[in-house]
C-alpha atoms as a PDB file:
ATOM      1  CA  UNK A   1     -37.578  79.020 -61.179  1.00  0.00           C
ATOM      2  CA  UNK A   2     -35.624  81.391 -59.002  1.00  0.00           C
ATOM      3  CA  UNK A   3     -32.723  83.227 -61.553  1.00  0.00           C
ATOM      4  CA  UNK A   4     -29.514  82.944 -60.566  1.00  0.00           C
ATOM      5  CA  UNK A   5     -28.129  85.800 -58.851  1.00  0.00           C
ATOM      6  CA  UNK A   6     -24.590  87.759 -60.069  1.00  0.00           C
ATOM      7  CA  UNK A   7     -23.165  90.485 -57.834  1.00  0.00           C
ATOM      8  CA  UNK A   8     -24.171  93.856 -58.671  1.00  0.00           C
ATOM      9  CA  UNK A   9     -21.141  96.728 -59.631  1.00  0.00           C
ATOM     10  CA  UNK A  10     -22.038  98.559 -57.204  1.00  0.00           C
ATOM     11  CA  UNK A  11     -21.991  95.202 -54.348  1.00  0.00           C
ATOM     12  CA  UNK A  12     -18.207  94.918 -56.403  1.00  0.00           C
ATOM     13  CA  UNK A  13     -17.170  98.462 -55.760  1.00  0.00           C
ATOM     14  CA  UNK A  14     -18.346  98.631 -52.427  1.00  0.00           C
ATOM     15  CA  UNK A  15     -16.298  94.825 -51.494  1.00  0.00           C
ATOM     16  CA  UNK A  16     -13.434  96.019 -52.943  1.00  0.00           C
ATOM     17  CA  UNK A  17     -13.237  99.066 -51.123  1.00  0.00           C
ATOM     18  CA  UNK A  18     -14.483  97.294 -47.870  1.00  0.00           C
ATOM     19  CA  UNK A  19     -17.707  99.192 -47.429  1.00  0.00           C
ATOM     20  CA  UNK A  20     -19.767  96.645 -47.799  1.00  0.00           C
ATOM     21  CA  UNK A  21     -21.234  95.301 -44.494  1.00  0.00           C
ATOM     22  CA  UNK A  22     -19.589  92.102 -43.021  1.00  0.00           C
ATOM     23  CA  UNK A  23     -23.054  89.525 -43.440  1.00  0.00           C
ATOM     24  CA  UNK A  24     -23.363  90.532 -47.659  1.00  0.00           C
ATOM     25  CA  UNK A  25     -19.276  90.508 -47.811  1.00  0.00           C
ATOM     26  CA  UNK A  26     -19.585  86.888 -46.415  1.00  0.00           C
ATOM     27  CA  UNK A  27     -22.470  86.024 -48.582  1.00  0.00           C
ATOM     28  CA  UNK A  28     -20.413  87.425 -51.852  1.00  0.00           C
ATOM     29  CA  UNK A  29     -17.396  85.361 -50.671  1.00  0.00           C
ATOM     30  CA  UNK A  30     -19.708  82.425 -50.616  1.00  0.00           C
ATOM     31  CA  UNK A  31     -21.307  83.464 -53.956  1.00  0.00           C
ATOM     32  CA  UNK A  32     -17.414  83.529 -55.258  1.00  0.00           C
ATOM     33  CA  UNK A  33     -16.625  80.254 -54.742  1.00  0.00           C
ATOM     34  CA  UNK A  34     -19.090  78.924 -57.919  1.00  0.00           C
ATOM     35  CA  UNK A  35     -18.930  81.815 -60.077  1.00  0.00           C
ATOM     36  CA  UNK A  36     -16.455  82.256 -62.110  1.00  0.00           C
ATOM     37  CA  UNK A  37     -17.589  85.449 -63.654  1.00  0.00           C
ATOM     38  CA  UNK A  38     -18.448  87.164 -60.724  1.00  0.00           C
ATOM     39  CA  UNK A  39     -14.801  86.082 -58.956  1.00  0.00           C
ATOM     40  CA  UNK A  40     -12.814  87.897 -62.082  1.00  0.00           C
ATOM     41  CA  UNK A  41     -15.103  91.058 -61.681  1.00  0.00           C
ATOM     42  CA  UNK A  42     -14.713  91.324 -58.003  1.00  0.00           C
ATOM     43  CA  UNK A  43     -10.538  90.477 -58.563  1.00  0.00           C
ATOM     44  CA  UNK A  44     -10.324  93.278 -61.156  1.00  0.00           C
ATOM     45  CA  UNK A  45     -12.206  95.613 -58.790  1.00  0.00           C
ATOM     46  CA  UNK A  46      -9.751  94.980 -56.257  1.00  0.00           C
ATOM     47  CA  UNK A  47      -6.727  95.441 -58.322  1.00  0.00           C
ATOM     48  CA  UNK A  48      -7.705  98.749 -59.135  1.00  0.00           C
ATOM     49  CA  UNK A  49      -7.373 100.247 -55.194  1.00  0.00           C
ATOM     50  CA  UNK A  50      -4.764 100.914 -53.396  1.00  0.00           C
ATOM     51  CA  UNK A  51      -4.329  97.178 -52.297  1.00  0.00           C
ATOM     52  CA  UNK A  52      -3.567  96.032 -55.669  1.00  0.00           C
ATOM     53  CA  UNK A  53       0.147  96.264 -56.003  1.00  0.00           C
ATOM     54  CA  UNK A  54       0.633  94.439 -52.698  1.00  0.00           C
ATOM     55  CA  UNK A  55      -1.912  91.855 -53.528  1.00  0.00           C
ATOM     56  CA  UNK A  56       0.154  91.129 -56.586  1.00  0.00           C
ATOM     57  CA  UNK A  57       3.269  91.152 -54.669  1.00  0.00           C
ATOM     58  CA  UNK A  58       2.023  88.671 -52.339  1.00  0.00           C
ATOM     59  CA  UNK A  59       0.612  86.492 -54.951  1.00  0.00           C
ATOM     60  CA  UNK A  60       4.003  86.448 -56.799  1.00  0.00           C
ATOM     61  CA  UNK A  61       5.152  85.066 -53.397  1.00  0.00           C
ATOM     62  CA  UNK A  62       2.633  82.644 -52.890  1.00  0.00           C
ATOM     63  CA  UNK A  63       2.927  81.112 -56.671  1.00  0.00           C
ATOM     64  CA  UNK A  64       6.926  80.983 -56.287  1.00  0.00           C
ATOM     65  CA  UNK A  65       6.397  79.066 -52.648  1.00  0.00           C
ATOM     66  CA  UNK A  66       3.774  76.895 -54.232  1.00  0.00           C
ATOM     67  CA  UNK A  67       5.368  76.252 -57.666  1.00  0.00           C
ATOM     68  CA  UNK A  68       8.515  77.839 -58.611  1.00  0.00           C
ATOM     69  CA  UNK A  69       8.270  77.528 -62.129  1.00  0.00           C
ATOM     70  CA  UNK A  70       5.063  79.082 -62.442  1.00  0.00           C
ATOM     71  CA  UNK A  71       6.275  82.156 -60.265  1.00  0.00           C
ATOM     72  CA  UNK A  72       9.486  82.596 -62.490  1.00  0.00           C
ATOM     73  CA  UNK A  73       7.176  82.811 -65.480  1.00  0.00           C
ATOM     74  CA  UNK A  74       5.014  85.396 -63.624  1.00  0.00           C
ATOM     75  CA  UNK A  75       7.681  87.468 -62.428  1.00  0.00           C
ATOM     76  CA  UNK A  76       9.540  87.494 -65.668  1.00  0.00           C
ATOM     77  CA  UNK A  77       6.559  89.126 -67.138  1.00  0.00           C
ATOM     78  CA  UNK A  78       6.823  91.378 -64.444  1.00  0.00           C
ATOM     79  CA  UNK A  79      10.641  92.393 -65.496  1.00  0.00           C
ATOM     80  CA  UNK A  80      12.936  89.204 -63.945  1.00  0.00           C
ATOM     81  CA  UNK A  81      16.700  90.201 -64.773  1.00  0.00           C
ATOM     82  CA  UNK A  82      17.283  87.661 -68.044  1.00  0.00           C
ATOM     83  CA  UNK A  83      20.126  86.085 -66.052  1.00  0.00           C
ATOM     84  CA  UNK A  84      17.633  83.829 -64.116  1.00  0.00           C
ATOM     85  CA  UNK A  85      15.400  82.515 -66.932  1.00  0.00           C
ATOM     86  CA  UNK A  86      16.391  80.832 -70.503  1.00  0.00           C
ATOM     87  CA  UNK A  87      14.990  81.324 -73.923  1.00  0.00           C
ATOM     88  CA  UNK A  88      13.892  77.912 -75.508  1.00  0.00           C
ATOM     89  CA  UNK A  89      11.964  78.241 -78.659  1.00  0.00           C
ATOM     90  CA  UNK A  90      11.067  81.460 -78.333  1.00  0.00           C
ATOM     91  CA  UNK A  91       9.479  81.536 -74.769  1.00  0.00           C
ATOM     92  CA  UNK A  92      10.925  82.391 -72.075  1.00  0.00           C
ATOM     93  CA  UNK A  93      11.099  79.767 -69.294  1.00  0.00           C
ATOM     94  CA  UNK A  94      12.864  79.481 -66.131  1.00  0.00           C
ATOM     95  CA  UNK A  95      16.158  77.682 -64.850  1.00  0.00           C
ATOM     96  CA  UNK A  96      15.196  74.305 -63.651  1.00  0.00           C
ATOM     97  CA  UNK A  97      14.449  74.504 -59.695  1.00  0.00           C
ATOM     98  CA  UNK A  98      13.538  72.103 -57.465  1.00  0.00           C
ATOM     99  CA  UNK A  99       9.631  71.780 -56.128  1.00  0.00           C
ATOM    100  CA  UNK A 100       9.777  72.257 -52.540  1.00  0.00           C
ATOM    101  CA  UNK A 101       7.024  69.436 -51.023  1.00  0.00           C
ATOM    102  CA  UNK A 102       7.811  69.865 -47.803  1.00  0.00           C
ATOM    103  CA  UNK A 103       6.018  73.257 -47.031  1.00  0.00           C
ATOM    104  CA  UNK A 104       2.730  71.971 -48.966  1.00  0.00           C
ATOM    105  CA  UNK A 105       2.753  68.783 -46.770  1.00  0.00           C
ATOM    106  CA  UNK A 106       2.951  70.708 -44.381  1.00  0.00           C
ATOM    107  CA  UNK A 107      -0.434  73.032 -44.868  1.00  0.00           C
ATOM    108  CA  UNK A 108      -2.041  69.810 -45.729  1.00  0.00           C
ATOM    109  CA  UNK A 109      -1.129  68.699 -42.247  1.00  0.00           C
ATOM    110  CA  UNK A 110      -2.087  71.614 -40.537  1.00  0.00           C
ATOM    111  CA  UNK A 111      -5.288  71.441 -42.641  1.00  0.00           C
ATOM    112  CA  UNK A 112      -6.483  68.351 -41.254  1.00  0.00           C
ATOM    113  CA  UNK A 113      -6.773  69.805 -37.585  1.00  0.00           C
ATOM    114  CA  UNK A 114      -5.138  69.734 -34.505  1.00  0.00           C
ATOM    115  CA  UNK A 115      -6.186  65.882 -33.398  1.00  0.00           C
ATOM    116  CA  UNK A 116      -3.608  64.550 -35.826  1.00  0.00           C
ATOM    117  CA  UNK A 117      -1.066  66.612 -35.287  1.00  0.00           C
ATOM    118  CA  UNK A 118      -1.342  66.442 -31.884  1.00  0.00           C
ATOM    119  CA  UNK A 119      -1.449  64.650 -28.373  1.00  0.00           C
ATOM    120  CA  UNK A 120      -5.088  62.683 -29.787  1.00  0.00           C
ATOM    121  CA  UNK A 121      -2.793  60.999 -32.112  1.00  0.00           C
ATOM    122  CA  UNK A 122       0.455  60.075 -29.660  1.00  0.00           C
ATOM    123  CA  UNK A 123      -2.673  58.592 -27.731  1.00  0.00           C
ATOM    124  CA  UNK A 124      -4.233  56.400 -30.599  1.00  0.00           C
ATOM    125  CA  UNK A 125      -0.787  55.679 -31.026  1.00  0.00           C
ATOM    126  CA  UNK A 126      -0.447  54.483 -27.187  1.00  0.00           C
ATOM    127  CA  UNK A 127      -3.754  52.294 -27.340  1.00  0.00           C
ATOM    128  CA  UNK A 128      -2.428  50.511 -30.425  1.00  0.00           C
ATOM    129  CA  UNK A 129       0.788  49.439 -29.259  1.00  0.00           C
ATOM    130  CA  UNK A 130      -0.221  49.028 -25.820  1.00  0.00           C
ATOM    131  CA  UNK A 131      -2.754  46.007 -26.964  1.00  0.00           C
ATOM    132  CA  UNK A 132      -0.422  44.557 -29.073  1.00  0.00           C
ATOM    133  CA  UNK A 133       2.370  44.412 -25.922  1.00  0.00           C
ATOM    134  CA  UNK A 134      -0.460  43.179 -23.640  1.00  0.00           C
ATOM    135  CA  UNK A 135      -1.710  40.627 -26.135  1.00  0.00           C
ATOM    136  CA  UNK A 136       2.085  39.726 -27.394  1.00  0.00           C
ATOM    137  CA  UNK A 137       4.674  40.502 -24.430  1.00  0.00           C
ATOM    138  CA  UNK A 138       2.470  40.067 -21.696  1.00  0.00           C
ATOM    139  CA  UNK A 139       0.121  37.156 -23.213  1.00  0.00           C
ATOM    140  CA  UNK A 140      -3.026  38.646 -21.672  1.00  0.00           C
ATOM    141  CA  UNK A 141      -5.977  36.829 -23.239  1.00  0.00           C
ATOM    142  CA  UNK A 142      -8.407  39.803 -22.887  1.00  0.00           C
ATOM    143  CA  UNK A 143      -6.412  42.425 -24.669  1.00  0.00           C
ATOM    144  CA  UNK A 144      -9.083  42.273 -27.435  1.00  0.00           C
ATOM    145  CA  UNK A 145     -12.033  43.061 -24.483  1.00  0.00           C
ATOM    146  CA  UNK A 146      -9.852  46.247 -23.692  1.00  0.00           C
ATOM    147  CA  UNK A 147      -8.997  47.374 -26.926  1.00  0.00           C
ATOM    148  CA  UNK A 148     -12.931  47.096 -28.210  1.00  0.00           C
ATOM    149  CA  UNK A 149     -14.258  48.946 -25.003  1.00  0.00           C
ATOM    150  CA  UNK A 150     -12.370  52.271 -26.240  1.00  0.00           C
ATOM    151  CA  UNK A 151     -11.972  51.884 -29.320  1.00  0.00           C
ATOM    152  CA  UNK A 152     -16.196  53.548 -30.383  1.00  0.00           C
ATOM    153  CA  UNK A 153     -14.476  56.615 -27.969  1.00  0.00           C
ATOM    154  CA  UNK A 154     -11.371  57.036 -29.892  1.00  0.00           C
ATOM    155  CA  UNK A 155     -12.505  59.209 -32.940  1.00  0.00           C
ATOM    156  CA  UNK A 156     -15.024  60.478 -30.315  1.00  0.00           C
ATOM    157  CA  UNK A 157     -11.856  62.032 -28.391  1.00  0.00           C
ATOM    158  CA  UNK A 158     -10.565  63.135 -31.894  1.00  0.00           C
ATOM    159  CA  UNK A 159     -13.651  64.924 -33.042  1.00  0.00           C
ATOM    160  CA  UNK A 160     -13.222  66.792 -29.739  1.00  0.00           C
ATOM    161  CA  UNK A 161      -9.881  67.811 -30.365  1.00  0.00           C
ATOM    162  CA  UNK A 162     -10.450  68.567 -33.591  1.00  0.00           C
ATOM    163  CA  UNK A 163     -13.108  71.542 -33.446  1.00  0.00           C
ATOM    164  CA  UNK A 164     -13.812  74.183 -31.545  1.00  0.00           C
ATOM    165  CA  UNK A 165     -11.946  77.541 -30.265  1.00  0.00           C
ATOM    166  CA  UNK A 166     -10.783  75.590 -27.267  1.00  0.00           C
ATOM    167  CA  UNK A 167      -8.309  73.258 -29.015  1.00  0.00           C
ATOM    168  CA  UNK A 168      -7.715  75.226 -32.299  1.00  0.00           C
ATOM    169  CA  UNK A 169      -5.524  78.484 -32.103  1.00  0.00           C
ATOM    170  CA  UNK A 170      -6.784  79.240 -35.687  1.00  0.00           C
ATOM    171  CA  UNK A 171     -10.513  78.513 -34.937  1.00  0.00           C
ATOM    172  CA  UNK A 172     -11.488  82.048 -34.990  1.00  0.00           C
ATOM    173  CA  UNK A 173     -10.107  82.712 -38.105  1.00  0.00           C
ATOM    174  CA  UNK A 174     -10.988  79.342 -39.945  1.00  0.00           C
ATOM    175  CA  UNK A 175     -14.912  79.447 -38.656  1.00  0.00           C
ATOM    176  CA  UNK A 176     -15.113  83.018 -40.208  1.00  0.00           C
ATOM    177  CA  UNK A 177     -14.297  81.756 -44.031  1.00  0.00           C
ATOM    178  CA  UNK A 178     -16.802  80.009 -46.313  1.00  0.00           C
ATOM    179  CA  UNK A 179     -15.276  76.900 -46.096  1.00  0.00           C
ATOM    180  CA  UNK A 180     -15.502  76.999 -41.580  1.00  0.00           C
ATOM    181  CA  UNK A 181     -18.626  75.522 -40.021  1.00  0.00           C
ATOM    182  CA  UNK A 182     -19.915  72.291 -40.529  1.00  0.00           C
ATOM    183  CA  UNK A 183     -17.722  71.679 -43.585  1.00  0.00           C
ATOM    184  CA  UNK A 184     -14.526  72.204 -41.474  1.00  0.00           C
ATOM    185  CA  UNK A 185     -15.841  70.160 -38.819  1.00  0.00           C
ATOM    186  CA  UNK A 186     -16.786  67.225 -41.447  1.00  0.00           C
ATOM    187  CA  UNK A 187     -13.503  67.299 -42.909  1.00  0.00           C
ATOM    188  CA  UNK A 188     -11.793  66.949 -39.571  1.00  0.00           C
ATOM    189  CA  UNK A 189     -14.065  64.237 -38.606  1.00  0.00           C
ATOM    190  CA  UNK A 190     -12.966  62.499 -42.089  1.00  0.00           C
ATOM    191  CA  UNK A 191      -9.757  62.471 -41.226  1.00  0.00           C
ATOM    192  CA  UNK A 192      -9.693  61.614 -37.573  1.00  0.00           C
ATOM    193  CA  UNK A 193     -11.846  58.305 -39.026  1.00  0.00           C
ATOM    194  CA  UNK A 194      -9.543  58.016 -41.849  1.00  0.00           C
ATOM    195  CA  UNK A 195      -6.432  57.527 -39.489  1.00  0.00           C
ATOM    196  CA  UNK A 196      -8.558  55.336 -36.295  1.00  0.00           C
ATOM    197  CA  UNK A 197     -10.620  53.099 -37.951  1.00  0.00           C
ATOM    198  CA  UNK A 198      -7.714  51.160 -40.074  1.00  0.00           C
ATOM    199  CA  UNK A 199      -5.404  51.464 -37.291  1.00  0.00           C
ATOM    200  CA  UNK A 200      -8.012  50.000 -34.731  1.00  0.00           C
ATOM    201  CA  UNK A 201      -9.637  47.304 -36.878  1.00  0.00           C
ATOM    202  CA  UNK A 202      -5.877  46.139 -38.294  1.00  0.00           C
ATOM    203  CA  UNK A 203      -5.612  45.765 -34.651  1.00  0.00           C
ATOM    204  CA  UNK A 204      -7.980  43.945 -33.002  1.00  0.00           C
ATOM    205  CA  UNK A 205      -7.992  41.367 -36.087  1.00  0.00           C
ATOM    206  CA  UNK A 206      -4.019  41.010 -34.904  1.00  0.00           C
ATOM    207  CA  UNK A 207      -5.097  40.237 -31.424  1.00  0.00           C
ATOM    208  CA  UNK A 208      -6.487  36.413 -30.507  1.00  0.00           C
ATOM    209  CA  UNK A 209     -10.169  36.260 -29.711  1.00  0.00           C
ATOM    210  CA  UNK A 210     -10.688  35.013 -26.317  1.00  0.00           C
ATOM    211  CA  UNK A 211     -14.405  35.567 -26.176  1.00  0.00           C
ATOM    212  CA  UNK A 212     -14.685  39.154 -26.961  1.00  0.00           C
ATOM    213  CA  UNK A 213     -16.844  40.494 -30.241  1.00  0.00           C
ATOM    214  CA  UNK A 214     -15.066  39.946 -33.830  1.00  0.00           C
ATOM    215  CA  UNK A 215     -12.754  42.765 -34.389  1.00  0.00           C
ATOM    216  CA  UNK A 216     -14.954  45.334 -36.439  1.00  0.00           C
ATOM    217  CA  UNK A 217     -18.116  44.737 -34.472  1.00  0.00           C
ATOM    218  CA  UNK A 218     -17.424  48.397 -32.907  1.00  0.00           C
ATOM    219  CA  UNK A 219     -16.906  50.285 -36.424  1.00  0.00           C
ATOM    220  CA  UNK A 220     -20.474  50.941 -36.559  1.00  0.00           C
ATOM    221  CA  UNK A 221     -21.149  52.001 -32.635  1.00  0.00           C
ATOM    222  CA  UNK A 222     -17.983  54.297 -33.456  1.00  0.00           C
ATOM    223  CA  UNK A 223     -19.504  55.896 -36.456  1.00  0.00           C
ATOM    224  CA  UNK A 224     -22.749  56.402 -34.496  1.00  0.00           C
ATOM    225  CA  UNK A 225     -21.302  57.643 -31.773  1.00  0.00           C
ATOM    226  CA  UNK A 226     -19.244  60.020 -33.531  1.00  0.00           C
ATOM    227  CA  UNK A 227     -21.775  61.567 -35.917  1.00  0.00           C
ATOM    228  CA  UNK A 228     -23.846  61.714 -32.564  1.00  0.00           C
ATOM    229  CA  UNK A 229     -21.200  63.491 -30.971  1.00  0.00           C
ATOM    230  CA  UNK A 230     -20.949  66.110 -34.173  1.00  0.00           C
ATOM    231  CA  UNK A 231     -25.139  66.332 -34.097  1.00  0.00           C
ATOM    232  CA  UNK A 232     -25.327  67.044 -30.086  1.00  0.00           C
ATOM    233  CA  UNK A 233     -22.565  69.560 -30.719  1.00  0.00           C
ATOM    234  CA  UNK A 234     -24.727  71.618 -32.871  1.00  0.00           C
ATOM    235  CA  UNK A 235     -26.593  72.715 -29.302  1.00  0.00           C
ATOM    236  CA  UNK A 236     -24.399  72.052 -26.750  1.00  0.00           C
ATOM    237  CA  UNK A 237     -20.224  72.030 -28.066  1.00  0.00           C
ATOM    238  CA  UNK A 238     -17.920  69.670 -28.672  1.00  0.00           C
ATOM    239  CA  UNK A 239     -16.055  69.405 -25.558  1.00  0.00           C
ATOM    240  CA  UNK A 240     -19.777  69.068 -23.878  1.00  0.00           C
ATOM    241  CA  UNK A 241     -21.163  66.585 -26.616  1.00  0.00           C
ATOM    242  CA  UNK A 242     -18.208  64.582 -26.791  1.00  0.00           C
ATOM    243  CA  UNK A 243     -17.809  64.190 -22.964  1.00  0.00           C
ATOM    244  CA  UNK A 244     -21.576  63.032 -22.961  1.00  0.00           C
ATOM    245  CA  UNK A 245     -21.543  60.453 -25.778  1.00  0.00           C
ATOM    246  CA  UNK A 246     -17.715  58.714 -25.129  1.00  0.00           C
ATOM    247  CA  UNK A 247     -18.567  59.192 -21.077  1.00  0.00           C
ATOM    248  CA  UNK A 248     -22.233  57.710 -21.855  1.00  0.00           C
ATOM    249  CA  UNK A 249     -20.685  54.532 -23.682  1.00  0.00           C
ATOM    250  CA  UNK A 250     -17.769  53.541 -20.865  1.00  0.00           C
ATOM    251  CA  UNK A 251     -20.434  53.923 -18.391  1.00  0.00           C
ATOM    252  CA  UNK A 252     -23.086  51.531 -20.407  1.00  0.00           C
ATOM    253  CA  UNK A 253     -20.324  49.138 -20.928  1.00  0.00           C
ATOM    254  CA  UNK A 254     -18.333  49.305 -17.600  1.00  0.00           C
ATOM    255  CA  UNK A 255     -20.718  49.522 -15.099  1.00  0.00           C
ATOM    256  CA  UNK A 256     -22.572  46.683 -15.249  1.00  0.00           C
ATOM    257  CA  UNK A 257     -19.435  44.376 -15.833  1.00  0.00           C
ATOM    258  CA  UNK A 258     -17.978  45.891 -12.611  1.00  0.00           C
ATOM    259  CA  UNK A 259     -21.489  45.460 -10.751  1.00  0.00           C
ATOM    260  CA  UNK A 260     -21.683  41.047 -12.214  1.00  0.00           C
ATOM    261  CA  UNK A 261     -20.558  38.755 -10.056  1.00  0.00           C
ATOM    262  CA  UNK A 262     -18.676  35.777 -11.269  1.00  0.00           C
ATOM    263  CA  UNK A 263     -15.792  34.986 -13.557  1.00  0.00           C
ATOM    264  CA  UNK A 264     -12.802  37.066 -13.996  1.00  0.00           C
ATOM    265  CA  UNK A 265     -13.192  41.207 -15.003  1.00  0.00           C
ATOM    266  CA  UNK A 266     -12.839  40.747 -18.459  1.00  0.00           C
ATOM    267  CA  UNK A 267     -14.823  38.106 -19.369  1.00  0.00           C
ATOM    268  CA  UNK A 268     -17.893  39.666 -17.698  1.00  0.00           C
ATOM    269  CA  UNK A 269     -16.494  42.970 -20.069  1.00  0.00           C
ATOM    270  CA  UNK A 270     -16.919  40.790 -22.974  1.00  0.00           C
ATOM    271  CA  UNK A 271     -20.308  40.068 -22.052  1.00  0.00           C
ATOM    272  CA  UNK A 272     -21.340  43.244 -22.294  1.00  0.00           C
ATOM    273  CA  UNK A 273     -19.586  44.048 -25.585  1.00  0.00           C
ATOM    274  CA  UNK A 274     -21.292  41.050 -27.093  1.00  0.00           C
ATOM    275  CA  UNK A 275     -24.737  42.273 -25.955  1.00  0.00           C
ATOM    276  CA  UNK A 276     -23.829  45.792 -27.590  1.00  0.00           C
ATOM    277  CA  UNK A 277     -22.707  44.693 -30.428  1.00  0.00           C
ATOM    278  CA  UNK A 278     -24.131  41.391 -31.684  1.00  0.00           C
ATOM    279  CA  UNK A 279     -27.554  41.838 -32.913  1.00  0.00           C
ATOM    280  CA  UNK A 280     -27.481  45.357 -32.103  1.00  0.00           C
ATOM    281  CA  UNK A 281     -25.673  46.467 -36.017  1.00  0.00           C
ATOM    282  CA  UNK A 282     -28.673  47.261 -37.331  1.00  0.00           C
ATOM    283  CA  UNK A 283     -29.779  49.567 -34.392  1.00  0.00           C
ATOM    284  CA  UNK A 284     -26.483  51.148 -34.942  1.00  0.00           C
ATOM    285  CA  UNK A 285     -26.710  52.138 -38.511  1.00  0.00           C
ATOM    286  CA  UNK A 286     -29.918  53.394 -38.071  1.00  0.00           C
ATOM    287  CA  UNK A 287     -28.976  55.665 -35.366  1.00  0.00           C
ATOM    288  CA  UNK A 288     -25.895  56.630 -37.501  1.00  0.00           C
ATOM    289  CA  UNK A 289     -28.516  57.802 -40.189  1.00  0.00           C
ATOM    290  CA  UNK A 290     -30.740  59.299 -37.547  1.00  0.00           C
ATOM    291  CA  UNK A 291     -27.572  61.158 -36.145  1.00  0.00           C
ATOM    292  CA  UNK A 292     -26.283  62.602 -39.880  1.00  0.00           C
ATOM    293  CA  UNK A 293     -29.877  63.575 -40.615  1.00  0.00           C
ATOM    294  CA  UNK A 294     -30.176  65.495 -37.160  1.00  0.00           C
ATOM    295  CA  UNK A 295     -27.058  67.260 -38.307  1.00  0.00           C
ATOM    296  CA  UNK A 296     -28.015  68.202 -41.599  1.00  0.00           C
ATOM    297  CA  UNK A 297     -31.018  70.192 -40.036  1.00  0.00           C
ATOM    298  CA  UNK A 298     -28.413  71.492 -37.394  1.00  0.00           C
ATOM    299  CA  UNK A 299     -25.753  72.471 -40.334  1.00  0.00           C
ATOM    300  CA  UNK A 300     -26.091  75.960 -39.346  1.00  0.00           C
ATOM    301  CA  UNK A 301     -25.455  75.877 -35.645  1.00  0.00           C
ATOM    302  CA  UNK A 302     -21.622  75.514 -36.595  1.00  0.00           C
ATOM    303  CA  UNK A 303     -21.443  78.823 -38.321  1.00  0.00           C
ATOM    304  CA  UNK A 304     -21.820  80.374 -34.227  1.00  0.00           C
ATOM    305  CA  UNK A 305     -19.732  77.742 -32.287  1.00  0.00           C
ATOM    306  CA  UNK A 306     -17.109  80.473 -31.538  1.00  0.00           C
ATOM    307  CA  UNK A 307     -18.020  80.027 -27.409  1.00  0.00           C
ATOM    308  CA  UNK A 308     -18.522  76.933 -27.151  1.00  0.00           C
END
């Protein structure tokens, strides 16, 4: 049984006064985030340089931005004029303030990546309300036909908006930290699904029938396709994977309804759907499992996406 490894004073000393080469800094950082012991060492090395009295400064900041009571507390152990906190039993606590939510709402926004922030989500937004019009205002019977043929490329679009130096300012930066790679991708996947699928499947089940597929027939070709997209980007990028798997499913599904003959456009397009998706779940959950197996072998590729 291998014994679990600690981080050596010397690996400490030499992190803290940022000696220590970049690959075995990263692999510490990593080695941080389960370690308690380790993370207090390394935090007490680090107070002792130069950087120390700034890193406390800033983390005054940070704890007064995040919670204001908590940061009163610190700072009056730090010397807060007695005008600004109250003595109740003893302890001293500060004067009631008000949490401010909107600036942590805001990080958890910005967390969740650029897709839903962004023009991916004015788009989802777009393809919602135009079926409902067509469906409602309009009375178009195959409003249902359109809104299933793009809905399996909708979190497709979103994972590709999500990840990757070309649509992230912060990439760079985020990548580089032990939580980047294929964790950061994941959890902006999650939430791109989190915000589609409802919206789409609420949806279609609004909109009548007419022929086309039931309403969450395309949930599983949309997971496949987007843990497909995420696995092919482990070789190739996500613009590149994404253009190939969304591009690859209009063309499956559009082509041949445009080459039939007979009947109106989207009844033939309903055809197709049906012959994707009826029968065909099982095929589609097993190349969802194929697809998140071929990325856990490919987890790594995402730590050197920085091109790409």
């Amino acid at each position: 049984m291998t014994e679990p490894w600690h981080a050596s004073e010397d690996v400490t000393l030499r992190y803290a006064d940022g000696s220590l080469p970049e690959p075995d800094a990263w692999s510490l950082e990593k080695h941080l985030e389960t370690c308690a012991g380790c993370a207090a060492r390394v935090s007490a090395a680090v107070r002792h340089t130069a950087a120390g009295p700034l890193l406390d400064e800033i983390r005054d900041a940070v704890l007064t931005s995040v919670s204001p009571a908590r940061g009163a507390r610190r700072t009056a152990a730090h010397g807060m004029p007695e005008s600004t906190v109250r003595a109740v039993g003893g302890t001293a606590r500060p004067a009631r303030a008000h949490p401010r939510r909107a600036p942590r709402a805001k990080a958890a926004l910005w967390s969740l990546g650029p897709a839903v922030r962004g023009s991916w989500l004015l788009a989802l937004l777009c393809v919602v309300l135009g079926a409902l019009l067509l469906a409602r205002a309009a009375d178009y019977a195959g409003a249902r036909t359109l809104l299933l043929t793009v809905a399996p490329v909708v979190p497709v679009a979103g994972v590709a908006l999500s990840y990757g130096p070309h649509t992230d300012p912060l990439h760079e930066i985020t990548a580089a930290t032990p939580s980047g790679g294929l964790r950061l991708a994941l959890t902006r996947t999650a939430a791109v699904l989190a915000v589609s699928l409802p919206a789409l499947a609420l949806t279609g089940a609004a909109l009548p029938a007419s022929g086309a597929p039931g309403a969450a027939a395309w949930l599983l070709p949309g997971l496949a396709l987007t843990l497909g997209s995420l696995a092919l980007a482990s070789c190739v990028g996500c613009r590149t994977a994404t253009a190939v798997t969304g591009g690859g499913w209009l063309a499956a599904v559009l082509v041949p309804a445009v080459a039939a003959h007979g009947g109106p456009f989207t009844a033939r397009l309903a055809a197709q759907l049906s012959a994707r998706f009826d029968g065909s779940q099982a095929a589609w959950a097993a190349a969802a499992v194929a697809c998140a197996a071929l990325l856990a072998v490919r987890r790594h590729a995402f730590d050197h996406m920085e091109n790409r």
